[in-house]
C-alpha atoms as a PDB file:
ATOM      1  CA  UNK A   1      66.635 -27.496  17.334  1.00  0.00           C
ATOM      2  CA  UNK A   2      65.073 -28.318  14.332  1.00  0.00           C
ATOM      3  CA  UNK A   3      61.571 -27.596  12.865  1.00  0.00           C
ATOM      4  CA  UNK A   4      59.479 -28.824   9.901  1.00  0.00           C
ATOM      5  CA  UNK A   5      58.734 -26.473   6.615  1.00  0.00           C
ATOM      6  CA  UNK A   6      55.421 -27.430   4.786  1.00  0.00           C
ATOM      7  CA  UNK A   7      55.880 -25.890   1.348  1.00  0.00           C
ATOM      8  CA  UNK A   8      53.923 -26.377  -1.868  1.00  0.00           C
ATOM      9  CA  UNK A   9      56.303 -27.483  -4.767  1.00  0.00           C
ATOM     10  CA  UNK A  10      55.185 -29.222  -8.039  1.00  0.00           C
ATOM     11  CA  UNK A  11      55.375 -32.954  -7.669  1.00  0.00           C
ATOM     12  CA  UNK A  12      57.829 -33.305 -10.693  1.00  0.00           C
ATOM     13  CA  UNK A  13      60.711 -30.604  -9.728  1.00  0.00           C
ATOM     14  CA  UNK A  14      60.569 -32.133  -5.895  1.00  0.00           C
ATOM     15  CA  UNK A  15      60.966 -35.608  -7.338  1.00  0.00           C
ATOM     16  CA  UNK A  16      63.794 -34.295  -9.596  1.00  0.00           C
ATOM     17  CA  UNK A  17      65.553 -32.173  -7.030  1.00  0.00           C
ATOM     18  CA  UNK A  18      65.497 -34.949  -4.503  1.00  0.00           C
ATOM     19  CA  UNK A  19      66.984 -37.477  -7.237  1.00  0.00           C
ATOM     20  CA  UNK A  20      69.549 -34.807  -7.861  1.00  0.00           C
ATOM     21  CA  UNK A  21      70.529 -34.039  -4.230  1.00  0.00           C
ATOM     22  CA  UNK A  22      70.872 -38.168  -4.376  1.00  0.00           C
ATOM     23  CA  UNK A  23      73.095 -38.297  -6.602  1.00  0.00           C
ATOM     24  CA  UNK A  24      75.164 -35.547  -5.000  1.00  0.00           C
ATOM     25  CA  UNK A  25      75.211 -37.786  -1.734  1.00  0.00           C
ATOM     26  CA  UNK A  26      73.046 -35.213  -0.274  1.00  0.00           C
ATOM     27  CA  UNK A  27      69.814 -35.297   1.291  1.00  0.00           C
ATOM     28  CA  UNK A  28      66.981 -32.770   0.200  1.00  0.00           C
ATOM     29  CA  UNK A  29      66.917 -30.995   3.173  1.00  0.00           C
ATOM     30  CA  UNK A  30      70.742 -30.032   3.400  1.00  0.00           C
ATOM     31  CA  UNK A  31      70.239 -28.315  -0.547  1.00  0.00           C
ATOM     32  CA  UNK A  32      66.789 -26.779   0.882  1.00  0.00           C
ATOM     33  CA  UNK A  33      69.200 -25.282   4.180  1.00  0.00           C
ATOM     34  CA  UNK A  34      71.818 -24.229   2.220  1.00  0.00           C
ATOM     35  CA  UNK A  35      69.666 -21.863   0.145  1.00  0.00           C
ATOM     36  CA  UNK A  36      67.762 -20.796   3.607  1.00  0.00           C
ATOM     37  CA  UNK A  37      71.166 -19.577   5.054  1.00  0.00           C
ATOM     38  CA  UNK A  38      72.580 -17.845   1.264  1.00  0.00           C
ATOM     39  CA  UNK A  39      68.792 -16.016   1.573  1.00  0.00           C
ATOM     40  CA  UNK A  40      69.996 -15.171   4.946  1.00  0.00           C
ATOM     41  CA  UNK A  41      73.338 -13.805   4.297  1.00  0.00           C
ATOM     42  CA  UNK A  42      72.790 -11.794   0.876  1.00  0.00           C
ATOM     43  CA  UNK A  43      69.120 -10.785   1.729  1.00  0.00           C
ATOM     44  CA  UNK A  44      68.451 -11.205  -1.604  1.00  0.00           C
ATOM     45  CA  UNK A  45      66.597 -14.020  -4.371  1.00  0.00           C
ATOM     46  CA  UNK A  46      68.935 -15.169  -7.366  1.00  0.00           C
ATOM     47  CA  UNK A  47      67.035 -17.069 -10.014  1.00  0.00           C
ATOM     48  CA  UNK A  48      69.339 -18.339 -12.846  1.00  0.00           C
ATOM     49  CA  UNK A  49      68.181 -20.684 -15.651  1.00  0.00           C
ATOM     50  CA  UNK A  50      69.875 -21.783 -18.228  1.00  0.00           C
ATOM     51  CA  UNK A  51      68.972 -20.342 -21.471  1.00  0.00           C
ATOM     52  CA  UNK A  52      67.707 -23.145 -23.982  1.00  0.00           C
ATOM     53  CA  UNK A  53      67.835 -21.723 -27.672  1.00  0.00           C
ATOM     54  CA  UNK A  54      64.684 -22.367 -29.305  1.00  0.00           C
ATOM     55  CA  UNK A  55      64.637 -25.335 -31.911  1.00  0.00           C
ATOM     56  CA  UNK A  56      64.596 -22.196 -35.001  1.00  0.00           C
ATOM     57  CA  UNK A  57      67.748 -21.102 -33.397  1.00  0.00           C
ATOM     58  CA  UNK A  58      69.379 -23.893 -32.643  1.00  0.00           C
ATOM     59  CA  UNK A  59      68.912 -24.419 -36.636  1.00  0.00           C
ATOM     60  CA  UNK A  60      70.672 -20.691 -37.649  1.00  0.00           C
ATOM     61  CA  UNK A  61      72.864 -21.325 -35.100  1.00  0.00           C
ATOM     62  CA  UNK A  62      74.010 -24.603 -36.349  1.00  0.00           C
ATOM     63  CA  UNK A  63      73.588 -23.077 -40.460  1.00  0.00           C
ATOM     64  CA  UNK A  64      76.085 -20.358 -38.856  1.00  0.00           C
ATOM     65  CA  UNK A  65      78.633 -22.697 -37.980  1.00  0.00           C
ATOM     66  CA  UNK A  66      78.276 -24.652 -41.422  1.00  0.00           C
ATOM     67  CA  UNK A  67      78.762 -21.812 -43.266  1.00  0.00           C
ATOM     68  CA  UNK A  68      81.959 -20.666 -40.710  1.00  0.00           C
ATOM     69  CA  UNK A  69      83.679 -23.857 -41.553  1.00  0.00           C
ATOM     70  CA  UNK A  70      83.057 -23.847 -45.038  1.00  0.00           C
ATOM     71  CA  UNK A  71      84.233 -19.937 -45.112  1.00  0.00           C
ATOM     72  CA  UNK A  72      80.933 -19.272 -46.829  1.00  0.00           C
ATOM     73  CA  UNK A  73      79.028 -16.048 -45.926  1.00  0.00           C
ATOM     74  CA  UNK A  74      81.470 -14.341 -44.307  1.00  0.00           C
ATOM     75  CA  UNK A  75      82.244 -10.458 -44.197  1.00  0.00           C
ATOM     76  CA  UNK A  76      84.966  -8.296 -42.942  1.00  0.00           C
ATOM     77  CA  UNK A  77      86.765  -8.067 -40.831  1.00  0.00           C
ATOM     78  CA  UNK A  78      85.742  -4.264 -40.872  1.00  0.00           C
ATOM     79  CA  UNK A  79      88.070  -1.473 -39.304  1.00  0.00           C
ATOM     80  CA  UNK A  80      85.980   1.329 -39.046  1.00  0.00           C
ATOM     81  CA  UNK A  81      81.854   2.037 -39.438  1.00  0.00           C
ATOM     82  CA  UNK A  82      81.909   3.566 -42.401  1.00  0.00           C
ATOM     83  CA  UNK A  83      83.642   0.824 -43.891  1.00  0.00           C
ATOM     84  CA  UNK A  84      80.978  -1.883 -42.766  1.00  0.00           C
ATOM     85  CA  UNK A  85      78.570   0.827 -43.823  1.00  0.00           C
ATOM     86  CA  UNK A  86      80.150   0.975 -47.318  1.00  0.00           C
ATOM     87  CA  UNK A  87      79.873  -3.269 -47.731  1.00  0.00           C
ATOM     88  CA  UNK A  88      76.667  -3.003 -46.229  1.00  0.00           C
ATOM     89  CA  UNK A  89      75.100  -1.111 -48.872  1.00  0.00           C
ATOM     90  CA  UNK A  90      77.009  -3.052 -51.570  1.00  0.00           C
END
């Protein structure tokens, strides 16, 4: 038997979720079951997002790779601590 779940959820991630389960061939409600029945089984929550650098970091990041191709600012390798210690005071 089925039954009806009345839940509050901000317009845009229903709209999005619902185009995504769309494009999976999928309606809504099969996605919203499947996480009902993993709740179930694990007795647990998982939240997981994907970790978006922020726009500074994306920039080191990117100067980091420059500088990697272009062998520029690079140290080591080191082979012990005292040896990084040593070039680090240098």
């Amino acid at each position: 038997m089925k039954t009806i779940i009345n839940i509050k959820a901000d317009r845009d991630v229903k709209e999005k979720a619902s185009r995504t389960a769309k494009q999976m061939g999928l309606p809504l409600s099969t996605v919203v079951n499947a996480f009902l029945r993993q709740f179930i089984l694990e007795q647990s929550v998982t939240f997981s997002v994907a970790l978006k650098p922020t726009k500074w970091l994306q920039k080191v990041l990117l100067e980091a790779e420059e500088d990697f191709r272009n062998n520029k600012n690079i140290e080591g390798p080191f082979y012990s601590a005292t040896e990084f210690m040593k070039n680090l005071k240098s």
